[in-house]
N, C-alpha and C. Protein backbone atom coordinates (compact mmCIF):
# COMPACT_ATOMS: atom_id res chain seq x y z
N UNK A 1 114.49 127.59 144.68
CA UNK A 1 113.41 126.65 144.45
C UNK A 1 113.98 125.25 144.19
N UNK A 2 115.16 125.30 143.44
CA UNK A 2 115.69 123.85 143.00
C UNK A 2 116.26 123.35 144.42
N UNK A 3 116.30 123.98 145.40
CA UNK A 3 117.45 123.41 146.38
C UNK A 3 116.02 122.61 147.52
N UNK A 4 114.75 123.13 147.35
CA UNK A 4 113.96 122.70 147.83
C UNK A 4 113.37 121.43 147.66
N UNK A 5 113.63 121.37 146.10
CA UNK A 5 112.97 119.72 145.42
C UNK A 5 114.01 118.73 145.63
N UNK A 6 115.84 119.37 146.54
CA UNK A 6 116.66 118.39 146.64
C UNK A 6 117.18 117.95 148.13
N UNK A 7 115.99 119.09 149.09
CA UNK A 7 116.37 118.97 150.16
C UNK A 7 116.47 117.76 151.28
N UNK A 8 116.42 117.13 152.02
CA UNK A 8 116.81 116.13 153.16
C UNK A 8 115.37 115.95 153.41
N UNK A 9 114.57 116.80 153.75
CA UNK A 9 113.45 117.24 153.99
C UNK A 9 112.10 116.74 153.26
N UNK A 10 112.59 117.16 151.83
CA UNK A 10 111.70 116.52 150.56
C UNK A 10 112.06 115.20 150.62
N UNK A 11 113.37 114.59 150.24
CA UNK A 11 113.37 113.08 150.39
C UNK A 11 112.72 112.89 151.92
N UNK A 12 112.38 112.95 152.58
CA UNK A 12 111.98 111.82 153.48
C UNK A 12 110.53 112.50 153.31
N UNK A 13 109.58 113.31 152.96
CA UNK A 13 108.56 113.12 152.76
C UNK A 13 108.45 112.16 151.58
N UNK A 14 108.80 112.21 150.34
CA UNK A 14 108.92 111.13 149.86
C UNK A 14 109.07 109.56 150.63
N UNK A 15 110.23 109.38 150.84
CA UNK A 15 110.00 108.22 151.56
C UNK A 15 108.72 108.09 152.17
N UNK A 16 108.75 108.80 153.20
CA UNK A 16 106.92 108.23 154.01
C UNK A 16 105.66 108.31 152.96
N UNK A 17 105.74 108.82 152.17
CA UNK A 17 105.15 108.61 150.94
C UNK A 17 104.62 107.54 150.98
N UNK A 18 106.12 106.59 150.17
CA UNK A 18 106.35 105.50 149.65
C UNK A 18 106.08 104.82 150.34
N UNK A 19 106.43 104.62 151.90
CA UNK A 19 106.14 103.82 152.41
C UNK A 19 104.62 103.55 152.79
N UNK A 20 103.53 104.80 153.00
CA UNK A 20 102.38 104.86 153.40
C UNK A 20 101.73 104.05 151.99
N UNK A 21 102.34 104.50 150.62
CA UNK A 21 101.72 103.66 150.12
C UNK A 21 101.93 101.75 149.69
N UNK A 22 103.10 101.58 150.05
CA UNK A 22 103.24 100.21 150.21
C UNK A 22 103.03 99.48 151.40
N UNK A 23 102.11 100.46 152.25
CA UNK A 23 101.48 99.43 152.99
C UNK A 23 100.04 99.66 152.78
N UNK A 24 99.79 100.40 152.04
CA UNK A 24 98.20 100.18 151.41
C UNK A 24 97.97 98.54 150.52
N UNK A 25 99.09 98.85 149.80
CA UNK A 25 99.46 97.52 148.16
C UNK A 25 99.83 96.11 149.51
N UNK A 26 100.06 96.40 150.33
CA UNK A 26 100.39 94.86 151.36
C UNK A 26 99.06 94.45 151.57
N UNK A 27 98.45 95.92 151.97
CA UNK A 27 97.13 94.98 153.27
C UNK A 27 96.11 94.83 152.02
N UNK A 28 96.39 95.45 150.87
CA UNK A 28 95.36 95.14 149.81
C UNK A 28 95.73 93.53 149.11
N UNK A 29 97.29 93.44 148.85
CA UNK A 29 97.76 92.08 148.44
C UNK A 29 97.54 90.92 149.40
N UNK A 30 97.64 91.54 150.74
CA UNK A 30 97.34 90.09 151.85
C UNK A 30 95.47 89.77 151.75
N UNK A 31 94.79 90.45 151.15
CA UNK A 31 93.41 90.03 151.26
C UNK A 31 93.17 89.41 150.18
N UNK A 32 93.75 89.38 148.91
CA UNK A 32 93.44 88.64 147.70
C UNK A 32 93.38 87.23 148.11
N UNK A 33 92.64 86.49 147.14
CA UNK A 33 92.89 85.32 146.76
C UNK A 33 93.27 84.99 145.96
N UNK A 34 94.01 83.23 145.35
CA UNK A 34 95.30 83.08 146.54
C UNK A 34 96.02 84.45 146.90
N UNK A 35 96.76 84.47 147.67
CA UNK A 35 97.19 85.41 148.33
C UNK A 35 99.06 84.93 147.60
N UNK A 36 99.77 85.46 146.94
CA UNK A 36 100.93 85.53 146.08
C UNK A 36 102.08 85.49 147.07
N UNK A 37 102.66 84.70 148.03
CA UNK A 37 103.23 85.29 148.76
C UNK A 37 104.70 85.79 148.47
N UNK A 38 104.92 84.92 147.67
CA UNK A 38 106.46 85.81 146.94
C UNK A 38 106.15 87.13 146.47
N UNK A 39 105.41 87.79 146.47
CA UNK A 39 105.15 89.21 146.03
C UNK A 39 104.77 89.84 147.62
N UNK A 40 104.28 88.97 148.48
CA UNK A 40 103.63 89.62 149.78
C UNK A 40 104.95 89.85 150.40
N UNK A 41 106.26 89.27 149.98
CA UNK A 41 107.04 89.07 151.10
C UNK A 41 108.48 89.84 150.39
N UNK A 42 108.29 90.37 148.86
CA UNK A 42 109.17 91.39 148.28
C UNK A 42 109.11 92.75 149.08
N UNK A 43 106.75 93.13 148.47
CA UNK A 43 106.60 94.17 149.22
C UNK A 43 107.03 94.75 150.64
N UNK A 44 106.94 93.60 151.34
CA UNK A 44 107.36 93.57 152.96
C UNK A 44 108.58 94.19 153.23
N UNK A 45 109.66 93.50 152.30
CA UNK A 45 111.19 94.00 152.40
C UNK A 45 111.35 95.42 151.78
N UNK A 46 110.60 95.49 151.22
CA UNK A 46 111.00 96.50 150.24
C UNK A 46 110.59 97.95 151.18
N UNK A 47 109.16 97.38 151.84
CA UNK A 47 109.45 98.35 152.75
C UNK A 47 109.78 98.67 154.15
N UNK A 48 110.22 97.49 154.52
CA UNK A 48 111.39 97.72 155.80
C UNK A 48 112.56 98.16 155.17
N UNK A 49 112.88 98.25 153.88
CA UNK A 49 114.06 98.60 153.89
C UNK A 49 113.99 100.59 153.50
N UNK A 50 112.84 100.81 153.60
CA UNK A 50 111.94 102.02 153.29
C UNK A 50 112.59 102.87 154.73
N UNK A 51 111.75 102.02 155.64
CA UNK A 51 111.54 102.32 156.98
C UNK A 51 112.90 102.75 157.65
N UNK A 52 114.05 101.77 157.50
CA UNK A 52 115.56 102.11 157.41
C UNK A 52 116.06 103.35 156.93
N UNK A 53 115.20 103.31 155.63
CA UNK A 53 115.81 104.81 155.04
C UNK A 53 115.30 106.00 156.10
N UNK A 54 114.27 105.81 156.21
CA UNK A 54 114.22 107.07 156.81
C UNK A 54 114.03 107.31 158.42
N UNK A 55 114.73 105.80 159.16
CA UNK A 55 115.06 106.51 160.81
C UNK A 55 116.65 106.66 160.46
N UNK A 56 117.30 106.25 159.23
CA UNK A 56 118.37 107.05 159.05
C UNK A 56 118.47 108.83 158.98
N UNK A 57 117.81 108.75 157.87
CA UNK A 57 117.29 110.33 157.57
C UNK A 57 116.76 111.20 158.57
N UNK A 58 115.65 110.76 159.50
CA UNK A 58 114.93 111.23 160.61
C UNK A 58 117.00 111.26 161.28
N UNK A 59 117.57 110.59 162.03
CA UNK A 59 118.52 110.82 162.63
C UNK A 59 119.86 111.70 162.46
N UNK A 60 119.72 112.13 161.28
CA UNK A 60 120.52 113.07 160.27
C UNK A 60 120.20 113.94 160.87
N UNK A 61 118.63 114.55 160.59
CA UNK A 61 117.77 115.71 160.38
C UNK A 61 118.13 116.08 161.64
N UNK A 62 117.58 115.36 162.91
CA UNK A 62 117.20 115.31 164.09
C UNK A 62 118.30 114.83 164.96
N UNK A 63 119.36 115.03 164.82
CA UNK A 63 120.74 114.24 165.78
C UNK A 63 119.80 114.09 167.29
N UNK A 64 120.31 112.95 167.95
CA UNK A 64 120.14 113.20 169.28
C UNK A 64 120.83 113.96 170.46
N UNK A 65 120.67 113.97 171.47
CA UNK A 65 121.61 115.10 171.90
C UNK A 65 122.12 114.56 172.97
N UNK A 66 123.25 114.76 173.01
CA UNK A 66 123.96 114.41 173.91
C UNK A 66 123.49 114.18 175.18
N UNK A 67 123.77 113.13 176.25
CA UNK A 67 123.55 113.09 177.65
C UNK A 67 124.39 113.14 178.30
């Protein structure tokens, strides 16, 4: 059971998680008024650098295969 909550597998559902929800908190932060953009443009990085994590991870999981 413990090897399940530490698997490759679990982290990147996590990640897409995270990421599904920081782009809820973007498109909700880009509609405010004023609109904060030093916070619009943390969130942004924060989750491209999300997105990184896991076509790393996806490429782990999933090697491509040789041609």
């Amino acid at each position: 059971m413990d090897d399940n909550l530490h698997s490759p597998q679990r982290w990147l559902i996590e990640l897409r998680m995270e990421h599904a929800d920081l782009n809820s908190l973007i498109d909700r932060t880009a509609v405010q008024t004023p609109i904060d953009e030093l916070v619009l443009r943390r969130l942004k990085k924060r989750r491209l650098a999300l997105r990184d994590q896991i076509v790393r991870l996806e490429a782990e999981l999933d090697p491509p295969e040789p041609a």
